[in-house]
PDB file of N, CA and C in Angstrom:
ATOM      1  N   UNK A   1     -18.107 -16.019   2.007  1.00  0.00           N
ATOM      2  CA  UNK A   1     -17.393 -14.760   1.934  1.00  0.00           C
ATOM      3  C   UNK A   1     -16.752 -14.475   3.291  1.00  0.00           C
ATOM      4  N   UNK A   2     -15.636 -14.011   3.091  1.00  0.00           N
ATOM      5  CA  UNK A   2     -14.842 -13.906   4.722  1.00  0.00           C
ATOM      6  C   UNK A   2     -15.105 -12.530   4.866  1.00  0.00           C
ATOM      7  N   UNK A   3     -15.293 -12.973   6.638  1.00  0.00           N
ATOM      8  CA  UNK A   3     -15.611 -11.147   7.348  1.00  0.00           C
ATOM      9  C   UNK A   3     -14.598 -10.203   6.734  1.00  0.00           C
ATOM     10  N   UNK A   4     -15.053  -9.033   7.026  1.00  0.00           N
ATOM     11  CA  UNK A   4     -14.194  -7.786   7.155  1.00  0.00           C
ATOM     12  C   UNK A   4     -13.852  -6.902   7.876  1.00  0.00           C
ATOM     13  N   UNK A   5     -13.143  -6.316   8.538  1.00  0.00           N
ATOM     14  CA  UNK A   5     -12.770  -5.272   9.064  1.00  0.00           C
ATOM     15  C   UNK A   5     -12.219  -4.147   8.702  1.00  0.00           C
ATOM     16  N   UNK A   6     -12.677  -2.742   9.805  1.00  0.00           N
ATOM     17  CA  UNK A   6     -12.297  -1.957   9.372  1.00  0.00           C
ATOM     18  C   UNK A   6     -11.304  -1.259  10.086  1.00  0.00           C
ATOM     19  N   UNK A   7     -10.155  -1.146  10.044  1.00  0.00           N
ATOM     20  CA  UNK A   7      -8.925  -0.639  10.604  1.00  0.00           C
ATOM     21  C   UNK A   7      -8.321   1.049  10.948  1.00  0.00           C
ATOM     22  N   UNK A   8      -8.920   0.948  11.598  1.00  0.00           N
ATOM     23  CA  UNK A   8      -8.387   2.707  12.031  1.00  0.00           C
ATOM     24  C   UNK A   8      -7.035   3.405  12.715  1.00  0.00           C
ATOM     25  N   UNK A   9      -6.344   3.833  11.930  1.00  0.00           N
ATOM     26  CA  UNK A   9      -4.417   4.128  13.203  1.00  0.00           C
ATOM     27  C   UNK A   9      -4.979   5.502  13.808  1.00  0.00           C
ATOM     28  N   UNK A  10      -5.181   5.643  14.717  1.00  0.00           N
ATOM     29  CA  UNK A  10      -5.290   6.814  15.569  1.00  0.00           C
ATOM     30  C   UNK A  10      -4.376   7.347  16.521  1.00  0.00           C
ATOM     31  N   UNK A  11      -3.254   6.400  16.510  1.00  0.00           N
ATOM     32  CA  UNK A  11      -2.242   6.923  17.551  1.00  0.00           C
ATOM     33  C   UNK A  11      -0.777   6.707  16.348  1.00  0.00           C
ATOM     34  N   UNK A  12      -0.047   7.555  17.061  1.00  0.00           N
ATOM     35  CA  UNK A  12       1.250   7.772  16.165  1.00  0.00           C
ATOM     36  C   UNK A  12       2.419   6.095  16.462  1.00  0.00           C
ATOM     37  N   UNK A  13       2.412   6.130  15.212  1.00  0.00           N
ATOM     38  CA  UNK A  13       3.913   4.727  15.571  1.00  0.00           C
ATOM     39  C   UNK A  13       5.388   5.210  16.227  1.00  0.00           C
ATOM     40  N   UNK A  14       5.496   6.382  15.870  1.00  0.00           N
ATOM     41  CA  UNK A  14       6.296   7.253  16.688  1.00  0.00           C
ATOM     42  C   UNK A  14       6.645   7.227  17.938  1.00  0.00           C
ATOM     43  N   UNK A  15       8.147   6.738  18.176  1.00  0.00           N
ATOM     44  CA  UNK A  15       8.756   6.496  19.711  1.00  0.00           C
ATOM     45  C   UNK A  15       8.007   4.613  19.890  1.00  0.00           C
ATOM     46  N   UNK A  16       7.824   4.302  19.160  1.00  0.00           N
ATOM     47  CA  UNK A  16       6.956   2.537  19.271  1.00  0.00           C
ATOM     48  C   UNK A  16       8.335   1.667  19.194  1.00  0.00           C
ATOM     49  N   UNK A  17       8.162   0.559  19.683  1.00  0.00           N
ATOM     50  CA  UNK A  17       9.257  -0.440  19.324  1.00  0.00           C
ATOM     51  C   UNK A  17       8.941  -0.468  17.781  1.00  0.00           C
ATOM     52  N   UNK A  18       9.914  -1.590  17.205  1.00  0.00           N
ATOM     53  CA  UNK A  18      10.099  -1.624  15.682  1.00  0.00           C
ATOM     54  C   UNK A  18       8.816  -2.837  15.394  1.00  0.00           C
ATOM     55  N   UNK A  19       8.699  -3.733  16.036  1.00  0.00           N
ATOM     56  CA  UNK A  19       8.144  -4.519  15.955  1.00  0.00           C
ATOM     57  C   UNK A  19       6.406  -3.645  15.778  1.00  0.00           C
ATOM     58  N   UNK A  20       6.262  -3.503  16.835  1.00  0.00           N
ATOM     59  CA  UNK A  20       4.677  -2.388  16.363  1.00  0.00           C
ATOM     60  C   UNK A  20       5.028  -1.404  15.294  1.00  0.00           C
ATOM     61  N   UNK A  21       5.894  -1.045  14.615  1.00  0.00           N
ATOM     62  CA  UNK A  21       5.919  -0.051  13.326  1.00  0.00           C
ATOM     63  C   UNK A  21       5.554  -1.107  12.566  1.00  0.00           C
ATOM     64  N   UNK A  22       6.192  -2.375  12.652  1.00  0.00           N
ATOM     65  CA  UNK A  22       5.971  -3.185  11.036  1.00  0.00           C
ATOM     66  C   UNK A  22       4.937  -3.927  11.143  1.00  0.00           C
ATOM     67  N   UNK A  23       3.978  -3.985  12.561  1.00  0.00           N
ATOM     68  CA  UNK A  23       2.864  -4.570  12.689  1.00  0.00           C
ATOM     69  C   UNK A  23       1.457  -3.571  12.130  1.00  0.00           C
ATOM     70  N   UNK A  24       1.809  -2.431  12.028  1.00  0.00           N
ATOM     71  CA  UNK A  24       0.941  -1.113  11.644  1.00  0.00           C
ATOM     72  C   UNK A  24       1.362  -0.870  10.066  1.00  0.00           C
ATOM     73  N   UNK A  25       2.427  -1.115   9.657  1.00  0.00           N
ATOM     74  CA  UNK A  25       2.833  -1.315   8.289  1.00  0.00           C
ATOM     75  C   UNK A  25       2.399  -2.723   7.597  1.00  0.00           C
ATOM     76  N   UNK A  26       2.745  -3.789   8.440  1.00  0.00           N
ATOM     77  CA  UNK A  26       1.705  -4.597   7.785  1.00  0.00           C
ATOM     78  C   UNK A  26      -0.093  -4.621   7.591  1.00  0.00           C
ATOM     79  N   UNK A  27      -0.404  -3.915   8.165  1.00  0.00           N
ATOM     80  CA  UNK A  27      -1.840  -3.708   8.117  1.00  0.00           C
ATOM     81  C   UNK A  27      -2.082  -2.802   7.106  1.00  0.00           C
ATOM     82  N   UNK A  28      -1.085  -2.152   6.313  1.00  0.00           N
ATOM     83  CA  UNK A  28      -1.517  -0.925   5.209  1.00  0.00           C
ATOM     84  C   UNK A  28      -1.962   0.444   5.807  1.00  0.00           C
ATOM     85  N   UNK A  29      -1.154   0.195   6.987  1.00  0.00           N
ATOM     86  CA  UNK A  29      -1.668   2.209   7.899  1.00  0.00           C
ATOM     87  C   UNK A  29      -0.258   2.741   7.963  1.00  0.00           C
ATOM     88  N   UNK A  30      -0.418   3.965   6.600  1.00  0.00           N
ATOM     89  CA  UNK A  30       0.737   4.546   7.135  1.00  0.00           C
ATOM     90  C   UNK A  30       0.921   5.933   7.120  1.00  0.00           C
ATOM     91  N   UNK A  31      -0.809   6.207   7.793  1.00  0.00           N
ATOM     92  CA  UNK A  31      -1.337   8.040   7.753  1.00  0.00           C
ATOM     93  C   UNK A  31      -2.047   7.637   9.011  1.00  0.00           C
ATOM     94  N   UNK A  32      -1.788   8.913  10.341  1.00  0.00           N
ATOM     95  CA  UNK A  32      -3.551   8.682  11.195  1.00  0.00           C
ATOM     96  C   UNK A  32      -4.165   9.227  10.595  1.00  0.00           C
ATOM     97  N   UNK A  33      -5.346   8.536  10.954  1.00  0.00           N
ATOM     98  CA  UNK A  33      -7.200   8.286  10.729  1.00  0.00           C
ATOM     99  C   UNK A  33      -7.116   7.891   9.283  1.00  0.00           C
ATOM    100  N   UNK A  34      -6.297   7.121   9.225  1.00  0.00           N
ATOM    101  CA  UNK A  34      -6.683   6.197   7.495  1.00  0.00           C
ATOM    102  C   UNK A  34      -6.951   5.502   7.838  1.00  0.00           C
ATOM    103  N   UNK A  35      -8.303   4.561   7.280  1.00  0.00           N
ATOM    104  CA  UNK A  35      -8.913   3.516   7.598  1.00  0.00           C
ATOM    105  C   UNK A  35      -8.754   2.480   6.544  1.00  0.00           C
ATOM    106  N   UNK A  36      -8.480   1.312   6.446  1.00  0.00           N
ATOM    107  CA  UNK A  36      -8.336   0.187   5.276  1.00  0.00           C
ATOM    108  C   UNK A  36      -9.330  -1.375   6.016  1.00  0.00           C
ATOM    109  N   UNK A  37      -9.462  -1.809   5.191  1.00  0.00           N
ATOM    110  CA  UNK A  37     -10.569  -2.823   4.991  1.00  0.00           C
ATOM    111  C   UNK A  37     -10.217  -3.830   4.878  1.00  0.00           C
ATOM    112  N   UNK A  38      -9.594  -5.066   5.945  1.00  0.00           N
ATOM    113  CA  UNK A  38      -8.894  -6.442   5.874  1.00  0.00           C
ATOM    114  C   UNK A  38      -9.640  -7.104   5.959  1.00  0.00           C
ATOM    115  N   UNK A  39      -9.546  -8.569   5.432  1.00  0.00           N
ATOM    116  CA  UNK A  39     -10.440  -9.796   5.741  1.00  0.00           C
ATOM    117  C   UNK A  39     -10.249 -10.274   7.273  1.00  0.00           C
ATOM    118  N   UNK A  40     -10.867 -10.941   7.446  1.00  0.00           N
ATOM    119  CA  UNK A  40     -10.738 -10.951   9.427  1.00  0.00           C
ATOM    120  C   UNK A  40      -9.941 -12.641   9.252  1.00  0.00           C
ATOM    121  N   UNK A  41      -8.553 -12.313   9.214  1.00  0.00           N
ATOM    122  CA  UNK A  41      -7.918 -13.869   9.955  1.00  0.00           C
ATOM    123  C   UNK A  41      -7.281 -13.775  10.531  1.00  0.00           C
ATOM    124  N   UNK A  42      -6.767 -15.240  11.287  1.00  0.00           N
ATOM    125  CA  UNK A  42      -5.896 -15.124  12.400  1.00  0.00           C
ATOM    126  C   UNK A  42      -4.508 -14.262  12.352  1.00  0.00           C
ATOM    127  N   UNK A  43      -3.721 -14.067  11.123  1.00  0.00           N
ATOM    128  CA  UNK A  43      -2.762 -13.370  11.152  1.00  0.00           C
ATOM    129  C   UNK A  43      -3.141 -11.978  11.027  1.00  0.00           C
ATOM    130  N   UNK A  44      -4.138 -11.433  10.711  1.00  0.00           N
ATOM    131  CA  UNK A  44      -4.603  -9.868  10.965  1.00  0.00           C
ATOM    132  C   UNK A  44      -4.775  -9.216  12.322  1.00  0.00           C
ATOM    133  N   UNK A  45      -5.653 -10.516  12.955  1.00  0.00           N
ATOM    134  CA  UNK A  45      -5.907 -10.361  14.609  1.00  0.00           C
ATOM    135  C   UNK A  45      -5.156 -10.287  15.252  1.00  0.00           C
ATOM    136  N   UNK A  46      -3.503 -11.013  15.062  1.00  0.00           N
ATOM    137  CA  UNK A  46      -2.232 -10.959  15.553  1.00  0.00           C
ATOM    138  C   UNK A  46      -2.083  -9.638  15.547  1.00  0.00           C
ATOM    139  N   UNK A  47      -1.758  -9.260  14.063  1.00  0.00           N
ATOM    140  CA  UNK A  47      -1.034  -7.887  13.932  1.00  0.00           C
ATOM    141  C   UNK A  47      -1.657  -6.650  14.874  1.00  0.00           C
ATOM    142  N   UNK A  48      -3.539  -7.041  14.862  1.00  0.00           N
ATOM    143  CA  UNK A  48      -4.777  -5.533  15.464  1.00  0.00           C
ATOM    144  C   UNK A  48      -4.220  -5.804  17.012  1.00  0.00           C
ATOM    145  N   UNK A  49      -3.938  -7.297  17.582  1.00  0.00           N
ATOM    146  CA  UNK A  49      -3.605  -7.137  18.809  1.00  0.00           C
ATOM    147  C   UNK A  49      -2.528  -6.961  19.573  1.00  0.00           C
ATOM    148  N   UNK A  50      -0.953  -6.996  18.538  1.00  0.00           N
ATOM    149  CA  UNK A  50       0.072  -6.174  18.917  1.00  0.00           C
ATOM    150  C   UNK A  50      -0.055  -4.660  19.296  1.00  0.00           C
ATOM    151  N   UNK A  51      -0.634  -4.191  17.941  1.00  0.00           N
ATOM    152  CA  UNK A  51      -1.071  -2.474  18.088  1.00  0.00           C
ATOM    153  C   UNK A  51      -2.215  -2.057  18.529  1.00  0.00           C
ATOM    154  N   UNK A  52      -3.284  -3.156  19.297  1.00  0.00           N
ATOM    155  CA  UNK A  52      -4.879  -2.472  19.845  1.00  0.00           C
ATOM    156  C   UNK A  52      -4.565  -0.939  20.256  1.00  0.00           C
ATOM    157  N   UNK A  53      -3.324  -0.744  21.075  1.00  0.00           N
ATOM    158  CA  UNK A  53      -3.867   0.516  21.810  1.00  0.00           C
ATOM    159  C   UNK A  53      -3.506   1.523  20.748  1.00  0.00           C
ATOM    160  N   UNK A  54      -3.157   1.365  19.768  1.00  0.00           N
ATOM    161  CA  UNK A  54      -2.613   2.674  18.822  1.00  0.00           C
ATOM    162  C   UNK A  54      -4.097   2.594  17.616  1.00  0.00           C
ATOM    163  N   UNK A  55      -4.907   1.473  17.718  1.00  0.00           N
ATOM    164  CA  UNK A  55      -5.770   1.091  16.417  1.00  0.00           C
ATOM    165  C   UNK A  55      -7.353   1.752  17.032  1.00  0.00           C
ATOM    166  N   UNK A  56      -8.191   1.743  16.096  1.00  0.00           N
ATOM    167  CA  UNK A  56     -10.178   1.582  16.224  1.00  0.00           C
ATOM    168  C   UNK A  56      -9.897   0.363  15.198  1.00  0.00           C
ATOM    169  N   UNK A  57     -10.433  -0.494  15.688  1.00  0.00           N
ATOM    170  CA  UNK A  57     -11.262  -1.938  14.456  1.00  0.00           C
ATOM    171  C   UNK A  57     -13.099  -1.411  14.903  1.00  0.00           C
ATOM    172  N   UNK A  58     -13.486  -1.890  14.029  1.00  0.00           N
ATOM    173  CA  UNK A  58     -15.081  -1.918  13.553  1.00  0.00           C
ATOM    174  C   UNK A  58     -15.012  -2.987  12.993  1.00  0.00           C
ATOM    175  N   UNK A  59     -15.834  -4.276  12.875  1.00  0.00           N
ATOM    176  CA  UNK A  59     -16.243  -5.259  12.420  1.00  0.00           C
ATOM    177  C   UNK A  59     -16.575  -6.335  13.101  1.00  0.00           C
ATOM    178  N   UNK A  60     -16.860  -7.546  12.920  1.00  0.00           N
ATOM    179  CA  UNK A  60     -17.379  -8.709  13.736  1.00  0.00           C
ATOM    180  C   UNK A  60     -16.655  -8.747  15.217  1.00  0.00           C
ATOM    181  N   UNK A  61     -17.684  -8.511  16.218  1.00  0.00           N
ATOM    182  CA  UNK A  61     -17.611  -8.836  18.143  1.00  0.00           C
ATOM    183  C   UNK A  61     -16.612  -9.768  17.939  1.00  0.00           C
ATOM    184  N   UNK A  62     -15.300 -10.060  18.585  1.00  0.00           N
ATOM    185  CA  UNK A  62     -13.930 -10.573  19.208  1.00  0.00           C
ATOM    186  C   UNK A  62     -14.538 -11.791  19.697  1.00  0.00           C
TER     187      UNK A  62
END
């Protein structure tokens, strides 16, 4: 069974380059403090580490 994570947007995409809007849109966040539940792979980790400073993740230590 593949890990999971839990994805938190806490900061606004607002005034962001375009590239971090569609990296926060690809993750399924498109409310703050909505949280959604991804499987943990390399193309998710891409997307959480374009937007770390706008995100909370909870799930398996980095």
């Amino acid at each position: 069974m593949a890990q999971k994570l839990k994805v938190t947007l806490f900061r606004s995409g607002i005034n962001r380059p375009q590239d971090q809007k569609d990296a926060i849109r690809g993750l399924g966040l498109t409310r703050l403090h909505q949280t959604v539940t991804l499987n943990d792979t390399p193309a998710i980790r891409g997307m959480i580490r374009k937007v770390s400073h706008l995100v909370r993740v909870l799930g398996p230590a980095n």
